[in-house]
C-alpha atoms as a PDB file:
ATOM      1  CA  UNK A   1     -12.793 -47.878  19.601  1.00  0.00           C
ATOM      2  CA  UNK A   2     -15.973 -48.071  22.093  1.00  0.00           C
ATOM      3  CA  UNK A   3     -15.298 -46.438  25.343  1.00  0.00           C
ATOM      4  CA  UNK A   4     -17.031 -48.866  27.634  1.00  0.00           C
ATOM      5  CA  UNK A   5     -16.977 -46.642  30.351  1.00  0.00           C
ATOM      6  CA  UNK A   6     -18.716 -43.715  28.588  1.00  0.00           C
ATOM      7  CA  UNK A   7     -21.034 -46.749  26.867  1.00  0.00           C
ATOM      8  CA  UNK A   8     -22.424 -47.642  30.246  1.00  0.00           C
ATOM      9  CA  UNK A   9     -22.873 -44.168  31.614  1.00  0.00           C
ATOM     10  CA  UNK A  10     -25.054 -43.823  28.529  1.00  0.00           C
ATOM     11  CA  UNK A  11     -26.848 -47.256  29.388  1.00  0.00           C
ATOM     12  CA  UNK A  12     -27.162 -46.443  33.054  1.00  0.00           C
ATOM     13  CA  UNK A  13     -28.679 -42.828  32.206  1.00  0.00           C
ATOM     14  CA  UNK A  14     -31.214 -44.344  29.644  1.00  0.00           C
ATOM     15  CA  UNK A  15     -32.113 -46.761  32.465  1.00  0.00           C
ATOM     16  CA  UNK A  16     -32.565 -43.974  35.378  1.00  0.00           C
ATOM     17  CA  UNK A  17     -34.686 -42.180  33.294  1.00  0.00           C
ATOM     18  CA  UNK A  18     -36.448 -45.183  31.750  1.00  0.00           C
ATOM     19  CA  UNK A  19     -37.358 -46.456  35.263  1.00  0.00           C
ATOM     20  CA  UNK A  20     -36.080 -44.274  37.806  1.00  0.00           C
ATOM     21  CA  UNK A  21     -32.880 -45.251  39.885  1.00  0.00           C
ATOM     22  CA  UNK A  22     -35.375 -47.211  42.332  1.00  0.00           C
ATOM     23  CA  UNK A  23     -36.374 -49.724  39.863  1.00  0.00           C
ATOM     24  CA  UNK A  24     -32.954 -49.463  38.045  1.00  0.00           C
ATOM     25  CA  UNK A  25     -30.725 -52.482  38.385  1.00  0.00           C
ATOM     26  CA  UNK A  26     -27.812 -52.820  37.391  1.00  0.00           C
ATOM     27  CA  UNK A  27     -28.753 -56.312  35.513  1.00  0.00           C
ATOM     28  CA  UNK A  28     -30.977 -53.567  33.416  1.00  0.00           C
ATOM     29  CA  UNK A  29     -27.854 -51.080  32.668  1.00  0.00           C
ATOM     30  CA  UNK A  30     -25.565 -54.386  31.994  1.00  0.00           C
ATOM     31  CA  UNK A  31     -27.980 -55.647  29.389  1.00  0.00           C
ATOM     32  CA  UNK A  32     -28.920 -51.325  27.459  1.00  0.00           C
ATOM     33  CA  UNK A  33     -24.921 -51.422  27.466  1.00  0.00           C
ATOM     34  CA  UNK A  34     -24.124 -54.625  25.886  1.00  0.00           C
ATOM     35  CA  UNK A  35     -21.800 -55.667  28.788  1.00  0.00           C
ATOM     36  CA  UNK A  36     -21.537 -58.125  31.194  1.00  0.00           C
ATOM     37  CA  UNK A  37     -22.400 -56.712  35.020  1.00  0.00           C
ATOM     38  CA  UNK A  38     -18.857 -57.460  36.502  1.00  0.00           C
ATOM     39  CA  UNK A  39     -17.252 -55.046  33.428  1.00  0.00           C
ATOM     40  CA  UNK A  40     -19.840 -51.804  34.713  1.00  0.00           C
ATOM     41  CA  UNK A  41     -18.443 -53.516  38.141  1.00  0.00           C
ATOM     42  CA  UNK A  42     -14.665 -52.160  36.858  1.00  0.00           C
ATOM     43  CA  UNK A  43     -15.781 -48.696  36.706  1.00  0.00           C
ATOM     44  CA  UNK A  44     -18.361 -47.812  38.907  1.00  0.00           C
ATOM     45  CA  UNK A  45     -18.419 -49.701  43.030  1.00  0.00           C
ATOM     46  CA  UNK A  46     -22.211 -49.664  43.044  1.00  0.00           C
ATOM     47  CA  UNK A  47     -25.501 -48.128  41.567  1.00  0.00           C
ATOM     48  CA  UNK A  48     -25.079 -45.081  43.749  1.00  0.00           C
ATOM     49  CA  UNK A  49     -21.806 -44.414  42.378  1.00  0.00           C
ATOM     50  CA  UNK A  50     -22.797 -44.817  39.261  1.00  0.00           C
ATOM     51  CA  UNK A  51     -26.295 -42.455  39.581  1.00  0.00           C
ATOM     52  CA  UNK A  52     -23.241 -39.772  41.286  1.00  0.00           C
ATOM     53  CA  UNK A  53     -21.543 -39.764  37.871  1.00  0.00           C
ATOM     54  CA  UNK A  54     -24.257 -39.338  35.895  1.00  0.00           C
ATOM     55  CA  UNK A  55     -25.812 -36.424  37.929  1.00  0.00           C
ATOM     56  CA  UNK A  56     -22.315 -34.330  38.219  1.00  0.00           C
ATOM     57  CA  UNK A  57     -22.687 -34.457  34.706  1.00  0.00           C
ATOM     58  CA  UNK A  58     -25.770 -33.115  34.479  1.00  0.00           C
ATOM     59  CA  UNK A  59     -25.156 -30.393  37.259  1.00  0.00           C
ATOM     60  CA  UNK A  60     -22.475 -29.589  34.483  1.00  0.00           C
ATOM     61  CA  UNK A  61     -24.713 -29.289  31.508  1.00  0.00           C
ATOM     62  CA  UNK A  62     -27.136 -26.977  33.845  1.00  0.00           C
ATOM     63  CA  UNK A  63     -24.177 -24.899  34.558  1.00  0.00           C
ATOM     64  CA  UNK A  64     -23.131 -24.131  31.293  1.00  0.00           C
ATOM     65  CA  UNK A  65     -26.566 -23.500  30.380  1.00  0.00           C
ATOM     66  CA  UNK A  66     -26.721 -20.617  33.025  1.00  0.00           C
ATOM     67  CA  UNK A  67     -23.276 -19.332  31.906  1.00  0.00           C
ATOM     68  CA  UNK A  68     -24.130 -19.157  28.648  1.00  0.00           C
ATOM     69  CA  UNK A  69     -27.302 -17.030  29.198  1.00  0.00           C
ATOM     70  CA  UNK A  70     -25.158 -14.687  30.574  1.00  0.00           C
ATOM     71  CA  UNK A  71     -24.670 -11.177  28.290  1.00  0.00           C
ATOM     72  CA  UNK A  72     -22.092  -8.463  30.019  1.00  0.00           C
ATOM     73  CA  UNK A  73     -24.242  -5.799  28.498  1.00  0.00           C
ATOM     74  CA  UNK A  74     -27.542  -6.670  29.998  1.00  0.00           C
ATOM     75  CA  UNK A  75     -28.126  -5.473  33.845  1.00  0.00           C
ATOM     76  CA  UNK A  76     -28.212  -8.215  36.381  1.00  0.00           C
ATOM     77  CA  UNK A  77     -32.099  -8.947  36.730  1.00  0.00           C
ATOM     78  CA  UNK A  78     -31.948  -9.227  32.956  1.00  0.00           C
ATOM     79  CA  UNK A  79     -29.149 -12.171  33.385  1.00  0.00           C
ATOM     80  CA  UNK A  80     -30.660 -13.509  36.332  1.00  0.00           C
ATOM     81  CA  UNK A  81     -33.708 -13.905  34.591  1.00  0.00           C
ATOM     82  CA  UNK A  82     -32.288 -15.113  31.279  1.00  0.00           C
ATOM     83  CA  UNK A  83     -29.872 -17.815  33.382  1.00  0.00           C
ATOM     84  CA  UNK A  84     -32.770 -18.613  35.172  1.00  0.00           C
ATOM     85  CA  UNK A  85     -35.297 -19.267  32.596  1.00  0.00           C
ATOM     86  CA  UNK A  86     -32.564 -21.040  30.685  1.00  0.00           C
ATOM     87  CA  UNK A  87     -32.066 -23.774  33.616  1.00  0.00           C
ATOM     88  CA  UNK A  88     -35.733 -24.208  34.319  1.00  0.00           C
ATOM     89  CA  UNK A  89     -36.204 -25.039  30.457  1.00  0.00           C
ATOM     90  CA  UNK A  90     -33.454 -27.103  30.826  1.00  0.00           C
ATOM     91  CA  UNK A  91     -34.768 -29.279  33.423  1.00  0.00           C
ATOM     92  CA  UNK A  92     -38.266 -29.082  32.025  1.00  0.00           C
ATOM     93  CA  UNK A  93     -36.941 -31.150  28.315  1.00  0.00           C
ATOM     94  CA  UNK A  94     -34.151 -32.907  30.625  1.00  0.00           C
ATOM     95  CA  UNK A  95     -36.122 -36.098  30.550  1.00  0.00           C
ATOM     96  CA  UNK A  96     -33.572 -37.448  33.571  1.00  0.00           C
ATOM     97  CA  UNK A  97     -34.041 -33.998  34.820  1.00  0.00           C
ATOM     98  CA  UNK A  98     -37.540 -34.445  34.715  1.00  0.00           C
ATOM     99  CA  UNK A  99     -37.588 -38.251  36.242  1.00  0.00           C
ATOM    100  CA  UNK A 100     -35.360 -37.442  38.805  1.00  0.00           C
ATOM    101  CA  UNK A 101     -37.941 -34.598  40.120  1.00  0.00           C
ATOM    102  CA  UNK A 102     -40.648 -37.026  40.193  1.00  0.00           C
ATOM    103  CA  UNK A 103     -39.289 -39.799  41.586  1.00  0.00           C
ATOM    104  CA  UNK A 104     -37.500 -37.648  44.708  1.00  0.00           C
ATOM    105  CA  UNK A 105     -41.171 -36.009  45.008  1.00  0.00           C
ATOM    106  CA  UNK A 106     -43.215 -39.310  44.915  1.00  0.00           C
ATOM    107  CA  UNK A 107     -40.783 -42.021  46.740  1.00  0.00           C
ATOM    108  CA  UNK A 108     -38.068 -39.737  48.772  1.00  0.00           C
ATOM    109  CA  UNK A 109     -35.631 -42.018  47.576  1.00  0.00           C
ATOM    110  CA  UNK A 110     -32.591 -40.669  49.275  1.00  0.00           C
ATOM    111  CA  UNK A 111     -29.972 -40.916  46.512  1.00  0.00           C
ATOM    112  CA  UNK A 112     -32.419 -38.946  44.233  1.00  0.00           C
ATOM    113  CA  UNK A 113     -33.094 -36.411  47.015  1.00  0.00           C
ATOM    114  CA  UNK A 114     -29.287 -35.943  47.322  1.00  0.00           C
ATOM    115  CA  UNK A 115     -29.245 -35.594  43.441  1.00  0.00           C
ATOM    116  CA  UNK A 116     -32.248 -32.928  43.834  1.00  0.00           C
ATOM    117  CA  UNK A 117     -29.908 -31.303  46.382  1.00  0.00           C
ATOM    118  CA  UNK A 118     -27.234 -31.562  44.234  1.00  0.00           C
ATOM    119  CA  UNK A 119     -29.017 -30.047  41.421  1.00  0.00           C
ATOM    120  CA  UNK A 120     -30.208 -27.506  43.575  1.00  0.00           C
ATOM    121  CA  UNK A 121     -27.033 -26.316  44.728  1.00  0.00           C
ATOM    122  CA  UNK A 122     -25.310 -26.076  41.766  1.00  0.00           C
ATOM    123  CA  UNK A 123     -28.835 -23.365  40.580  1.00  0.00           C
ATOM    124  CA  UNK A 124     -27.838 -21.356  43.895  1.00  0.00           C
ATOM    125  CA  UNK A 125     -24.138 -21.472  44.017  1.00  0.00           C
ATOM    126  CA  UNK A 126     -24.519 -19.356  40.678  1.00  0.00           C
ATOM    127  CA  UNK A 127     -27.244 -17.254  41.543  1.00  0.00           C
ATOM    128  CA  UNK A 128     -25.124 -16.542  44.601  1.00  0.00           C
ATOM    129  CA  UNK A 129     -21.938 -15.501  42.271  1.00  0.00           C
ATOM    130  CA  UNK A 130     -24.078 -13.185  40.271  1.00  0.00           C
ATOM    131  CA  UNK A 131     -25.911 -11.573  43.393  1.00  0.00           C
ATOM    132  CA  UNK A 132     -22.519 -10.879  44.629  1.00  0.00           C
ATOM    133  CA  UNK A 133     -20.868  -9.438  41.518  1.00  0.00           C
ATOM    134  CA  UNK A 134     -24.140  -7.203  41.018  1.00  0.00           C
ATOM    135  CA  UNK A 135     -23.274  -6.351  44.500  1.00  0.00           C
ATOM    136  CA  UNK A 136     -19.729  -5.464  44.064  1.00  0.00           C
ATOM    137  CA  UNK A 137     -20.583  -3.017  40.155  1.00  0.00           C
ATOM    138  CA  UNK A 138     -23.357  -1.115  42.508  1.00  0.00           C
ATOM    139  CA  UNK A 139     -26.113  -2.508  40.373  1.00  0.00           C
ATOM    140  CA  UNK A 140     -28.138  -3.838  44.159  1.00  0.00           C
ATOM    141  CA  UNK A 141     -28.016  -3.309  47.344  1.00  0.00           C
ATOM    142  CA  UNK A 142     -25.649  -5.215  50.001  1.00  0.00           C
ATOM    143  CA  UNK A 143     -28.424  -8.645  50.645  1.00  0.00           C
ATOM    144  CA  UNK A 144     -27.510 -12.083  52.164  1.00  0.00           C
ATOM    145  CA  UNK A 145     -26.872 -13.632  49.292  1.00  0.00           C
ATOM    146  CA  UNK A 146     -27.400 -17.256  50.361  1.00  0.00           C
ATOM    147  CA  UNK A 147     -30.775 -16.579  51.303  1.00  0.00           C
ATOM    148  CA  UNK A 148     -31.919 -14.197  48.384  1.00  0.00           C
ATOM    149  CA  UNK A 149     -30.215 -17.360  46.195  1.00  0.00           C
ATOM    150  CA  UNK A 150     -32.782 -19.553  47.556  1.00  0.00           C
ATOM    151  CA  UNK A 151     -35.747 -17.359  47.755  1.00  0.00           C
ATOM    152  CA  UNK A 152     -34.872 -16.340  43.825  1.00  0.00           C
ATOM    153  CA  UNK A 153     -34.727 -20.020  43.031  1.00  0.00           C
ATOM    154  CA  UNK A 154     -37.730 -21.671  45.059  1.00  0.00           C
ATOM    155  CA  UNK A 155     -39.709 -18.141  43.887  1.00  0.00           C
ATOM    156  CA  UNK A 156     -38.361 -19.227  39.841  1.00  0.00           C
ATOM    157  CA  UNK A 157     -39.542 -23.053  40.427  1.00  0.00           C
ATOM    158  CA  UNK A 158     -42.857 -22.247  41.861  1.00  0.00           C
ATOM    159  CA  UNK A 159     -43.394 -19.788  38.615  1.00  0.00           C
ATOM    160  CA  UNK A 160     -42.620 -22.503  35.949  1.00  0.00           C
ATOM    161  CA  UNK A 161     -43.752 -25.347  37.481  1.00  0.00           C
ATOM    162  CA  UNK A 162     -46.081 -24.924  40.575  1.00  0.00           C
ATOM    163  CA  UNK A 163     -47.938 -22.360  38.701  1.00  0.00           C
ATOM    164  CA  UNK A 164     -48.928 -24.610  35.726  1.00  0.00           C
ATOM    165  CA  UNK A 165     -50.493 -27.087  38.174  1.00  0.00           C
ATOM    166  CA  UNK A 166     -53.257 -24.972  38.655  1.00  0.00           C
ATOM    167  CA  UNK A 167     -52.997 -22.503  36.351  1.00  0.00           C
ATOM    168  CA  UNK A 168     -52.819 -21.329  32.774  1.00  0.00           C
ATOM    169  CA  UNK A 169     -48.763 -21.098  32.359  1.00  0.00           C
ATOM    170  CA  UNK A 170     -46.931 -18.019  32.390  1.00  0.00           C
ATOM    171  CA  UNK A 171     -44.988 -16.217  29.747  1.00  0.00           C
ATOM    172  CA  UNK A 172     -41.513 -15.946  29.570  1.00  0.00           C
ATOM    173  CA  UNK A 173     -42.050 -12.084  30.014  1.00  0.00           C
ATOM    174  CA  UNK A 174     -44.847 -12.188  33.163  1.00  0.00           C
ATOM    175  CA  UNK A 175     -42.632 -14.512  34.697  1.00  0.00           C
ATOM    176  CA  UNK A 176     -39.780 -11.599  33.844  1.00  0.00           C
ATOM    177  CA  UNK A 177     -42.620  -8.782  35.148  1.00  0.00           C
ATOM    178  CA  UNK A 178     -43.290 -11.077  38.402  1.00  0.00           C
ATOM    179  CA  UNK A 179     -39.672 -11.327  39.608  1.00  0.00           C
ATOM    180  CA  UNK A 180     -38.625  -7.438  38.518  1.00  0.00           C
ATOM    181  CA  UNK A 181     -41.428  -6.260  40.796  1.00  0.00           C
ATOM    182  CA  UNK A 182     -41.448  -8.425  43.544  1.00  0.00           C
ATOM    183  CA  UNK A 183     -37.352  -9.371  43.722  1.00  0.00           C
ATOM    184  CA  UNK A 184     -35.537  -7.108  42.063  1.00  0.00           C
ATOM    185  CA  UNK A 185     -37.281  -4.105  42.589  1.00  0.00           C
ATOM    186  CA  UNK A 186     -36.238  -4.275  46.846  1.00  0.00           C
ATOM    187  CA  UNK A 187     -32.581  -5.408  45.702  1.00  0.00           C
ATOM    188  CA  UNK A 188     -32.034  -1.933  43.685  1.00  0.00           C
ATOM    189  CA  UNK A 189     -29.964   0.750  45.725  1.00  0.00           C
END
């Protein structure tokens, strides 16, 4: 049996990336899921709940692609660089990911910036929990960890992405080098 409720999250997520969720409609996501409009109507209030769904889901996938970089024998800064990595390659082949990026850079549109933020927080929120359980096995120094969260993310972002603008891109391991010696290296007790 079709679940039409998982069908039109599929539609609706083909559309957003397709066309962004300013141009989406929900005419378009009616049509890519084979459904009349008042059935998506029976699941989802509006366009903005609908883009919510979608984007919890893929704060989900990012998680688990963080958790699963994770190895209890490496040290942290190995992790944190692995988890790190992982999630920026994630978003980079994430082609809603990737539209989602665009469009909140290009148009503002306030329900993308909130899934930005969204995304964001989720990156942070476990940076945070592995700053603090380095903290807690001695492995770094006592830090604010909201704030070393953020610079370790924005600092990440600006490597993979920023960078490229401009620049030849940067390996996996200079990227590794970069954050050891500027990050990690003043976190170490």
């Amino acid at each position: 049996m079709v679940d039409r409720r998982q069908n039109i999250l599929e539609a609706a997520a083909k559309s957003f990336t397709l066309f962004g969720y300013k141009a989406t409609t929900m005419d378009q996501v009616a049509k890519i899921a084979n459904v009349g409009k008042g059935t998506i109507y029976t699941f989802f209030e509006n366009k903005e709940e609908l883009f919510k769904e979608i984007v919890s889901d893929l704060v989900q996938q990012i998680k688990h692609v963080a958790v699963e970089a994770i190895r209890q024998e490496r040290p942290f800064h190995e992790n944190l660089h692995a988890a790190l990595y992982g999630v920026l390659d994630f978003r980079k082949s994430h082609k809603l990911a990737i539209k989602i990026s665009q469009e909140g850079r290009e148009m503002n549109t306030p329900a993308v910036k909130e899934a930005s933020n969204m995304l964001e927080t989720a990156v942070m929120s476990f940076i945070r929990q592995e700053l603090e359980k380095a903290i807690e096995k001695g492995e770094i120094k006592k830090c604010n960890t909201e704030i070393t969260s953020y610079v370790m993310l924005k600092m990440y972002v600006s490597l993979v992405f920023d960078w490229e603008m401009e620049h030849k891109p940067l390996s996996k391991e200079e990227i590794a080098d970069i954050f050891e010696n500027t990050l990690i290296t003043g976190l170490r007790k």
